[in-house]
Protein backbone atom coordinates (compact mmCIF):
# COMPACT_ATOMS: atom_id res chain seq x y z
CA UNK A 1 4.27 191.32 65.96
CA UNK A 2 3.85 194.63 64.35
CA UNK A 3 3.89 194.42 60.51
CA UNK A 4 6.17 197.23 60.47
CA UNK A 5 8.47 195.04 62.03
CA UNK A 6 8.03 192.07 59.90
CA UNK A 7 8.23 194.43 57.00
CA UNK A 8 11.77 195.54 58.38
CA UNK A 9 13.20 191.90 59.34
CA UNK A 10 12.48 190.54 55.70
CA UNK A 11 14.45 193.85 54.51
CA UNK A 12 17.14 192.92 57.53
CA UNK A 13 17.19 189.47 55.99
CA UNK A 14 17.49 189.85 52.31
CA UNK A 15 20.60 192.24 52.82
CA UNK A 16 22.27 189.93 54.69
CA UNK A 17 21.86 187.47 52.14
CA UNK A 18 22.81 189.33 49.33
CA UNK A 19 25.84 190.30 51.67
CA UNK A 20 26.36 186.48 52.81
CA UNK A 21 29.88 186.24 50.74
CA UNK A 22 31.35 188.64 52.93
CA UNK A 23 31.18 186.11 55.25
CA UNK A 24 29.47 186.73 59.35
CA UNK A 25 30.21 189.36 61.58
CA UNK A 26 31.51 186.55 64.07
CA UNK A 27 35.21 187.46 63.70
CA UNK A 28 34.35 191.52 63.55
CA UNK A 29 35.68 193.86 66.28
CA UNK A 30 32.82 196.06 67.97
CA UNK A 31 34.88 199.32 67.07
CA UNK A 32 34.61 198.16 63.10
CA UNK A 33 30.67 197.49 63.78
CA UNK A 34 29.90 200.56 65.17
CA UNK A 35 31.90 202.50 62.94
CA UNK A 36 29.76 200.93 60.22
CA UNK A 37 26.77 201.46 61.96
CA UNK A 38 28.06 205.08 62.27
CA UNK A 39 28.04 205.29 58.14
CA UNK A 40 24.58 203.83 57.40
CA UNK A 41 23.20 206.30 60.24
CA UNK A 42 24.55 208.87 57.46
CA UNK A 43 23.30 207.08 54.52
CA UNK A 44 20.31 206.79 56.05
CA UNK A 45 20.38 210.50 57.21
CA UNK A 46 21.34 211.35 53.25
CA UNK A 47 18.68 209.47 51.87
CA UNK A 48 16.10 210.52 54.34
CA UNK A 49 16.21 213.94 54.79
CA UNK A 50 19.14 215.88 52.44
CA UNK A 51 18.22 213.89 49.28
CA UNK A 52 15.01 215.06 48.26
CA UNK A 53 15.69 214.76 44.47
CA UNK A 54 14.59 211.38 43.94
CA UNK A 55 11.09 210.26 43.07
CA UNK A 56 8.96 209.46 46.33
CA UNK A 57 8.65 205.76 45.09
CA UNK A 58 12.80 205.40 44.88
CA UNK A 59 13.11 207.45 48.07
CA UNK A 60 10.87 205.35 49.81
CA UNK A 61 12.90 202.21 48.85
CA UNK A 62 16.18 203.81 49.81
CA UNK A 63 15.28 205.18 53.13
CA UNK A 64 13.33 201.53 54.02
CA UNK A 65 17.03 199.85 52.63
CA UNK A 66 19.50 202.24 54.48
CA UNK A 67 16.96 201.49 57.85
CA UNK A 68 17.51 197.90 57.06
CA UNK A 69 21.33 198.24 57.35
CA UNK A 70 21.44 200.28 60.42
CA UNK A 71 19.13 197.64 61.84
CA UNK A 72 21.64 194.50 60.89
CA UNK A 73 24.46 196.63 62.26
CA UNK A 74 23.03 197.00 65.37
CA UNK A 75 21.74 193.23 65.28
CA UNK A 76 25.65 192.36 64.43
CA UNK A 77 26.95 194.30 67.54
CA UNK A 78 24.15 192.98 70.10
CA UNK A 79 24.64 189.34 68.92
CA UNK A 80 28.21 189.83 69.05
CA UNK A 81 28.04 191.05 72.87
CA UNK A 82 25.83 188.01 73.94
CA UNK A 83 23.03 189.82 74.08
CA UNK A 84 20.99 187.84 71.41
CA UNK A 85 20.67 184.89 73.02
């Protein structure tokens, strides 16, 4: 596995455990997922390429945390399909 990816999935994981009192995205309707996906898109958008006022190292850690919640939204709405098996 790329390390890239590894890098990502501990990212993926450690905001879903900081987020793990909200409870699983079991009971959650697609349309609410992937309206939440659309909002990180923007935050990630935002952080990645409008906000260029923070310092590289803080930029850096925002754009790799907004990736890391578009990623889990788009894990929530595959697993919720089926189509993490």
């Amino acid at each position: 596995m790329r390390q890239c990816v590894l890098k990502l999935a501990e990212l993926m994981n450690q905001k879903l455990d900081a987020n793990s009192a909200k409870g699983g995205w079991d009971e959650c309707t697609t349309e609410y997922l992937c309206a939440r996906l659309a909002e990180e898109v923007g935050e990630l958008i935002a952080v990645a390429i409008r906000d260029r006022g923070l310092p590289p190292s803080a930029r850096r850690a925002a754009i790799a945390g907004e990736a890391a919640d578009v990623a889990n939204f788009a894990m929530m709405i595959a697993d919720n399909a089926g189509g993490l098996p």
